[in-house]
N, C-alpha and C. Protein backbone atom coordinates (compact mmCIF):
# COMPACT_ATOMS: atom_id res chain seq x y z
N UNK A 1 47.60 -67.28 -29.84
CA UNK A 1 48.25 -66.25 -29.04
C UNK A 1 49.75 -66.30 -29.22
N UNK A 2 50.19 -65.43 -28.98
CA UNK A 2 51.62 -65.07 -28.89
C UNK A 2 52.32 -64.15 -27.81
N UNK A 3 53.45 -64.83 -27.37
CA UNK A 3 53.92 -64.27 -26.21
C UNK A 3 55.53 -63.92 -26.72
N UNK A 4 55.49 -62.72 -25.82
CA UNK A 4 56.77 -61.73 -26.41
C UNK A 4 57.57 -61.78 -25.09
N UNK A 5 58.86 -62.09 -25.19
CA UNK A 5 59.61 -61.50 -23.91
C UNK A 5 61.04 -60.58 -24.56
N UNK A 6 61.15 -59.82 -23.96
CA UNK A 6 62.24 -58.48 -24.25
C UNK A 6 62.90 -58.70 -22.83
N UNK A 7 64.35 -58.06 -23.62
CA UNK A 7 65.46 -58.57 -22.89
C UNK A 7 66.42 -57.18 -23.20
N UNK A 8 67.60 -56.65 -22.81
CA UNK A 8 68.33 -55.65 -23.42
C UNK A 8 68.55 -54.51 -23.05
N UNK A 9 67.09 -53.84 -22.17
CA UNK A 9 67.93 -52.46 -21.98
C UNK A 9 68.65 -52.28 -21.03
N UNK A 10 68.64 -51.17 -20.41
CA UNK A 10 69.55 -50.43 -19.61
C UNK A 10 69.62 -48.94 -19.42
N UNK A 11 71.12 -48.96 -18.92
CA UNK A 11 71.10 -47.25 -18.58
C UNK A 11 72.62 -47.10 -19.76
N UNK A 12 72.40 -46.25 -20.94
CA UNK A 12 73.49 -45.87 -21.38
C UNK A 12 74.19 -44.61 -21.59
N UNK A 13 75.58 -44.15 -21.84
CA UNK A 13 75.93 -43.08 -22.52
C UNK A 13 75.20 -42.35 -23.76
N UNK A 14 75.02 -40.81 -23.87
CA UNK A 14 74.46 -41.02 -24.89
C UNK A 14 76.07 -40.89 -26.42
N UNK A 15 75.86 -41.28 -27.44
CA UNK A 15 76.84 -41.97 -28.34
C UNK A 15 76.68 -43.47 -28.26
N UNK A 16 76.73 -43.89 -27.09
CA UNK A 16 77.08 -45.46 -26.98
C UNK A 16 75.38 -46.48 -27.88
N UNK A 17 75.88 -47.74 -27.84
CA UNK A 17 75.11 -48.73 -28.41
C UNK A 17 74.36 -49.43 -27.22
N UNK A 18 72.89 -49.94 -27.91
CA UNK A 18 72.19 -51.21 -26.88
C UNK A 18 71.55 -52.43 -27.83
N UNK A 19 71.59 -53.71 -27.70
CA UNK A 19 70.41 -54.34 -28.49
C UNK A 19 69.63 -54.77 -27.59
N UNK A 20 68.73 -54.57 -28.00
CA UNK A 20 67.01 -55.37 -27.81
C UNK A 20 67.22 -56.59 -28.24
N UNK A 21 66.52 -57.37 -27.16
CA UNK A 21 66.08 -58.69 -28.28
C UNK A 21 64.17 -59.00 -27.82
N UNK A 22 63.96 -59.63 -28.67
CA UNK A 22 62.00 -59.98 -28.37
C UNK A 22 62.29 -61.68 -28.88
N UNK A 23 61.92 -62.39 -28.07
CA UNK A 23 62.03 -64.20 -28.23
C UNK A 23 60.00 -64.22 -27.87
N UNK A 24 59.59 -64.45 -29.34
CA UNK A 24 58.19 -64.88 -29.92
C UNK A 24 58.17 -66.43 -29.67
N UNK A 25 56.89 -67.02 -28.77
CA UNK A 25 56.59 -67.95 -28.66
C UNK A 25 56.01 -68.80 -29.87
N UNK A 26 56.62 -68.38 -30.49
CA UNK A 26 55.52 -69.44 -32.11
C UNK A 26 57.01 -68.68 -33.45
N UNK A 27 56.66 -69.35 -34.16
CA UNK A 27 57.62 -69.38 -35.41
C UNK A 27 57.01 -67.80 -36.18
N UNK A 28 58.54 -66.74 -36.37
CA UNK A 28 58.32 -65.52 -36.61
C UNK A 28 57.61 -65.94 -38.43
N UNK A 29 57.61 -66.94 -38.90
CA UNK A 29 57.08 -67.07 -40.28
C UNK A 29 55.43 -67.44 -40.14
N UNK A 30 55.13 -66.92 -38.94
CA UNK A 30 53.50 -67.12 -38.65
C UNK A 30 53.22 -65.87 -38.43
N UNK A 31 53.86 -65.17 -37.94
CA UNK A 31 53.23 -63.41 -37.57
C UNK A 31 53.86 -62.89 -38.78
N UNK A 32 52.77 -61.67 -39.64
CA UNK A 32 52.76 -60.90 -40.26
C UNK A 32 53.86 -59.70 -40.24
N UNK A 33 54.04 -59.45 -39.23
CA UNK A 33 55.00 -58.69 -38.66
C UNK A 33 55.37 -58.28 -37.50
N UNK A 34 56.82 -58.39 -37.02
CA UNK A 34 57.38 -57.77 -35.64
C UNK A 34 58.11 -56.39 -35.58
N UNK A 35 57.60 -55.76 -34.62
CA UNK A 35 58.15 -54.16 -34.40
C UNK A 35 58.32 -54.18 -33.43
N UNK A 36 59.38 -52.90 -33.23
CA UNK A 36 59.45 -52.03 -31.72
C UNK A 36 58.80 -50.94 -31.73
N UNK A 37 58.05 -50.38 -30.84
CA UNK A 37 57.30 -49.46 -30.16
C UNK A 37 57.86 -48.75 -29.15
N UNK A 38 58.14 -47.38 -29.15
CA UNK A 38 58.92 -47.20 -27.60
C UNK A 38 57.58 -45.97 -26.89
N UNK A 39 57.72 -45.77 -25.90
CA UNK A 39 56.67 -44.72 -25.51
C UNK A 39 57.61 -43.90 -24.27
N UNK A 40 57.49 -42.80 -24.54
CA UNK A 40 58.22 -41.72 -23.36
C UNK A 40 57.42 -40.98 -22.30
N UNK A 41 57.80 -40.91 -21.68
CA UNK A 41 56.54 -40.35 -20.39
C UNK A 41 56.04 -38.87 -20.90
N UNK A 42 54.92 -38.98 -20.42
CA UNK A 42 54.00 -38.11 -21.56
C UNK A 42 53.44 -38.09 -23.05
N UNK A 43 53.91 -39.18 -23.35
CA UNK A 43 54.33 -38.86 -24.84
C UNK A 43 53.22 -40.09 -25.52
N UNK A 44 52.55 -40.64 -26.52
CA UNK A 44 52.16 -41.77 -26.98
C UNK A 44 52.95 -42.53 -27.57
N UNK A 45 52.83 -43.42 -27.52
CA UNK A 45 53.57 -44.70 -27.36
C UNK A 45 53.55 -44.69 -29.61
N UNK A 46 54.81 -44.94 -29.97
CA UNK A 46 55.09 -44.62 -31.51
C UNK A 46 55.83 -45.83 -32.00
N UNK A 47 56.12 -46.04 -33.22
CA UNK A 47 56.43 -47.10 -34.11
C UNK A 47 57.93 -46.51 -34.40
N UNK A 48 59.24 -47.62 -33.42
CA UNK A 48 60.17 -47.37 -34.29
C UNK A 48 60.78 -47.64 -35.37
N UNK A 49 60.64 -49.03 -35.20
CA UNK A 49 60.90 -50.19 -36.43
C UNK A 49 60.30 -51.45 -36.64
N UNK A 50 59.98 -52.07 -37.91
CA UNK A 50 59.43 -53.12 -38.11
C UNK A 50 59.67 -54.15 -39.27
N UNK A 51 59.57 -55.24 -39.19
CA UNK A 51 60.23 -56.07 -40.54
C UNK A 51 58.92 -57.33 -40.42
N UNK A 52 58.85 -57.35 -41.60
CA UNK A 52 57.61 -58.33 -42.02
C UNK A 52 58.38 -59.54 -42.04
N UNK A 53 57.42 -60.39 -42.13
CA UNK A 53 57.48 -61.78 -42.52
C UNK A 53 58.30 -62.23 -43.41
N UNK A 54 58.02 -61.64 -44.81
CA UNK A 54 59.13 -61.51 -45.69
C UNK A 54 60.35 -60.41 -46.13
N UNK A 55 60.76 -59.87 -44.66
CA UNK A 55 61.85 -59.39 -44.79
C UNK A 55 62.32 -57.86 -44.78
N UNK A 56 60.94 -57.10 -45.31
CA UNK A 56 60.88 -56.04 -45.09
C UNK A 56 61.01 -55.31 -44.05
N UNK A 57 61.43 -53.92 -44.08
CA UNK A 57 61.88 -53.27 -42.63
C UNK A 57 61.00 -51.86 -43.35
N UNK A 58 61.60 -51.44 -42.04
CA UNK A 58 60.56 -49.47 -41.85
C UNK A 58 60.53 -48.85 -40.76
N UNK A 59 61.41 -47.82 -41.08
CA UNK A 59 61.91 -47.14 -39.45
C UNK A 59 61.37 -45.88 -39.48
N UNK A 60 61.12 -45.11 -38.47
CA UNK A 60 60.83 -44.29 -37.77
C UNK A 60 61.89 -43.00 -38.51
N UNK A 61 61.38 -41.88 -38.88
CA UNK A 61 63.10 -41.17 -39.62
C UNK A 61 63.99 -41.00 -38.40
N UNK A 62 63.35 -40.56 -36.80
CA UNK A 62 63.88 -40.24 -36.35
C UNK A 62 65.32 -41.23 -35.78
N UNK A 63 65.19 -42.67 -36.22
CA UNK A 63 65.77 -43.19 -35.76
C UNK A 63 66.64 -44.19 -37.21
N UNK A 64 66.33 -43.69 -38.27
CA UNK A 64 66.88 -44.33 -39.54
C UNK A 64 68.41 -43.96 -39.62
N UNK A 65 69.19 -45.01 -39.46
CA UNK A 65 70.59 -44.54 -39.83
C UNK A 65 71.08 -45.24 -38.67
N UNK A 66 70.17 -44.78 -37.68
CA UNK A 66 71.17 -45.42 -36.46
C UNK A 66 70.70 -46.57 -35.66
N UNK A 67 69.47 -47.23 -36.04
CA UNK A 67 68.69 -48.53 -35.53
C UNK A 67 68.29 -49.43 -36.54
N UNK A 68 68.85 -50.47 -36.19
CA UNK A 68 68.65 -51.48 -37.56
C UNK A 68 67.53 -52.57 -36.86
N UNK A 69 66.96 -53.27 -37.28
CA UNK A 69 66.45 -54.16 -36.76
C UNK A 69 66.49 -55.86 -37.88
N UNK A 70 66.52 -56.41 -37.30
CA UNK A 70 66.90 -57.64 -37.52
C UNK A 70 65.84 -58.72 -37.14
N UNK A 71 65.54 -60.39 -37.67
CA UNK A 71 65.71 -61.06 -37.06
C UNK A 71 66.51 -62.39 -37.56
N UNK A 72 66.01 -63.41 -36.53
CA UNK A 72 66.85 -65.08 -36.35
C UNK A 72 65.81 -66.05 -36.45
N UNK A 73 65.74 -65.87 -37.72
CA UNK A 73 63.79 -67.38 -37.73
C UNK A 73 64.10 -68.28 -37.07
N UNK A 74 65.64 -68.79 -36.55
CA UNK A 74 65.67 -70.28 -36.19
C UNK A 74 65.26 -69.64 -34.37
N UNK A 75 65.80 -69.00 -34.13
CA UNK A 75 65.47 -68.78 -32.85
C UNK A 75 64.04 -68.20 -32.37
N UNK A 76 63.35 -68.02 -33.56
CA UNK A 76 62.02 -66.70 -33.41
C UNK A 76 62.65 -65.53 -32.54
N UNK A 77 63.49 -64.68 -32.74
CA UNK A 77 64.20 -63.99 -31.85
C UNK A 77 64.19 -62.95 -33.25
N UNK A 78 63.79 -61.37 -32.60
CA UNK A 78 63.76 -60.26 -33.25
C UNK A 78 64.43 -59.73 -32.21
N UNK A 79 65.63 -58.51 -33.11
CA UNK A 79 66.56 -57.42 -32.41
C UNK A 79 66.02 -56.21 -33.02
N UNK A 80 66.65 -55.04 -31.95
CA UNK A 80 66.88 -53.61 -32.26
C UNK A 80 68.19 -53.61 -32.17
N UNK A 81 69.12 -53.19 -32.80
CA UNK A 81 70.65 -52.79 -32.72
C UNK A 81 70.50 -51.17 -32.81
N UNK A 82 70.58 -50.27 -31.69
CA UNK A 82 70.91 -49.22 -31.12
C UNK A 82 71.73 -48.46 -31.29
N UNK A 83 72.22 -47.31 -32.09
CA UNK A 83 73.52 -46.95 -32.19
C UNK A 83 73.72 -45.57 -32.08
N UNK A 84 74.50 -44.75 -31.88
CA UNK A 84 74.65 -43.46 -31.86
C UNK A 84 73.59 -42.56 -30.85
N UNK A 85 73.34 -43.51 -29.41
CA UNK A 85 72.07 -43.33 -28.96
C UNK A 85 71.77 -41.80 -28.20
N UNK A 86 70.91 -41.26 -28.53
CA UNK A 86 70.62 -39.83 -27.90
C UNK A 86 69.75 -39.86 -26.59
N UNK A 87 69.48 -38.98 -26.11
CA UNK A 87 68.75 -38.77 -24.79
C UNK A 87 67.88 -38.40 -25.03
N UNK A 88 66.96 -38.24 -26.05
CA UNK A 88 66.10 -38.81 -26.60
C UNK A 88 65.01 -39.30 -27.44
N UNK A 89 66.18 -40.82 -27.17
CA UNK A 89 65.51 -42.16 -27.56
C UNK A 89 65.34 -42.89 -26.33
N UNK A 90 65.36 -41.84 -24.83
CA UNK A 90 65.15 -42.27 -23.84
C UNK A 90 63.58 -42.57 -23.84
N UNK A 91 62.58 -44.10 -23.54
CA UNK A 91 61.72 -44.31 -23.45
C UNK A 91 61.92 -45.93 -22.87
N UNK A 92 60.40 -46.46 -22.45
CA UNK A 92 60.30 -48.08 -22.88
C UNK A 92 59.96 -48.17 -23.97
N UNK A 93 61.35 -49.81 -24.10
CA UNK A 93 60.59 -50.07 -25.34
C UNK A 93 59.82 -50.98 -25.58
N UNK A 94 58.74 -51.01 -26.78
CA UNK A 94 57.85 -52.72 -26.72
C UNK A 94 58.08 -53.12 -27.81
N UNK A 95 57.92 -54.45 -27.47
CA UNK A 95 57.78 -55.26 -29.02
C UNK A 95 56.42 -55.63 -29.08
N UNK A 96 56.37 -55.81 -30.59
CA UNK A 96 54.66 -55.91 -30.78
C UNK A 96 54.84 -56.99 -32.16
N UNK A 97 54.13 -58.09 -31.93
CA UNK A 97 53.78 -59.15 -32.92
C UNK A 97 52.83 -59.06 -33.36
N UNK A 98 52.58 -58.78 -34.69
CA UNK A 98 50.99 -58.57 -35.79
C UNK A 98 50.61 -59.97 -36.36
N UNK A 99 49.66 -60.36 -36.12
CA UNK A 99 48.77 -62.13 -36.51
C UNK A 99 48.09 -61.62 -37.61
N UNK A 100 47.86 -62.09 -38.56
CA UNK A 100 46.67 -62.31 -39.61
C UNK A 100 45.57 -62.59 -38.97
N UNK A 101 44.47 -62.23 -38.62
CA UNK A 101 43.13 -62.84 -37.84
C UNK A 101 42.22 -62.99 -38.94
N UNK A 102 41.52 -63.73 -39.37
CA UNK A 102 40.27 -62.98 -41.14
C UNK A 102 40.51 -62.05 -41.49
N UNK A 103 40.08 -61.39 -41.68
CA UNK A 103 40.79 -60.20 -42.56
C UNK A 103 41.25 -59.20 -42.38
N UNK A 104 41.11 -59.27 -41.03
CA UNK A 104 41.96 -58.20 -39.82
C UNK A 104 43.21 -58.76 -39.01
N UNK A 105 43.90 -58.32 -37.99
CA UNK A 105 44.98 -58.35 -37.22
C UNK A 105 44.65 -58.47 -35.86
N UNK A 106 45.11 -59.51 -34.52
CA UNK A 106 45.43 -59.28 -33.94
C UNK A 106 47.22 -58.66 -33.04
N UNK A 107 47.00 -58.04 -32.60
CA UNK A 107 48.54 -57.46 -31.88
C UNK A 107 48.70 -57.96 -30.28
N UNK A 108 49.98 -58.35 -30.39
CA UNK A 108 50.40 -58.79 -29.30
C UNK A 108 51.59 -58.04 -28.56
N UNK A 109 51.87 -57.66 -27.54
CA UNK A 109 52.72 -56.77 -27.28
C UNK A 109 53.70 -57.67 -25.42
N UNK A 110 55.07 -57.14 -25.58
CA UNK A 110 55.79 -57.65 -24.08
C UNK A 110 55.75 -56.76 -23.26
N UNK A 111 56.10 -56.81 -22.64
CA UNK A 111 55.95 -56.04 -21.13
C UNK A 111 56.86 -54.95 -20.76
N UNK A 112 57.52 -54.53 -22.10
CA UNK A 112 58.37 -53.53 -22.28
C UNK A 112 59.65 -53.56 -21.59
N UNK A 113 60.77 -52.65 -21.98
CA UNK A 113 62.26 -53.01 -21.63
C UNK A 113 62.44 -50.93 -21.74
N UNK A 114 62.73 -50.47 -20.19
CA UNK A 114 63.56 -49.60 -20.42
C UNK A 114 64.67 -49.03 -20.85
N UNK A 115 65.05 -47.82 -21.66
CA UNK A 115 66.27 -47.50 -22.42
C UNK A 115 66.49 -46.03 -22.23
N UNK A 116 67.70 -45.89 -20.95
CA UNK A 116 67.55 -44.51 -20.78
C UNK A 116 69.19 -44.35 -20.76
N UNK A 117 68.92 -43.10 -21.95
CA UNK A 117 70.18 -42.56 -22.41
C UNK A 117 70.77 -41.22 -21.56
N UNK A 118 71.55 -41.20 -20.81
CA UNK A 118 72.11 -40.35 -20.11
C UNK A 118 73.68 -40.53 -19.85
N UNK A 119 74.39 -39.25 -19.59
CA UNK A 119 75.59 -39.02 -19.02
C UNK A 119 75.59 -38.63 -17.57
């Protein structure tokens, strides 16, 4: 198992910046891959960004240019860096950790972090 805790949002301007962070209970070189997920009321819950194990990333278009995501293997700590933020990219967001299970995946997800962009 794997446990996710998210840390980061808030209430911002829209223009202004936020980071996310997700601190994975186990070493990020054991999960397949970590993403953010945000979901808006009404809306299904969508894939913003994600970076594999080895390094790879993959964003969402709507959010390419202006959300980078990152992580810190020594810390098991995955970011969203937020930028140019609109009203909306107002949603929660989740992080979601992908396991290798046999030849399938389990997903693990935190308890989400609100991000609401307003003036």
């Amino acid at each position: 198992q794997v446990q996710l805790v998210e840390s980061g949002g808030g209430l911002v301007q829209p223009g202004g910046s936020l980071r996310l962070s997700c601190a994975a209970s186990k070493s990020l070189f054991s999960i397949y891959a970590m993403g953010w997920y945000r979901q808006a009321p009404g809306k299904q819950r969508e894939l913003v960004a994600v970076v594999t194990s080895w390094g790879t990333t993959n964003y969402a278009d709507s959010v390419k240019g202006r959300f980078t995501i990152s992580r810190d293997n020594a810390k098991n700590t995955v970011y969203l860096q937020m930028n140019s933020l609109k009203p909306e990219d107002t949603a929660v967001y989740y992080c979601n950790a992908r396991v290798v299970v046999g030849k399938g995946f389990d997903d693990y997800w935190g308890q989400g972090t609100q991000v609401t962009v307003s003036s």
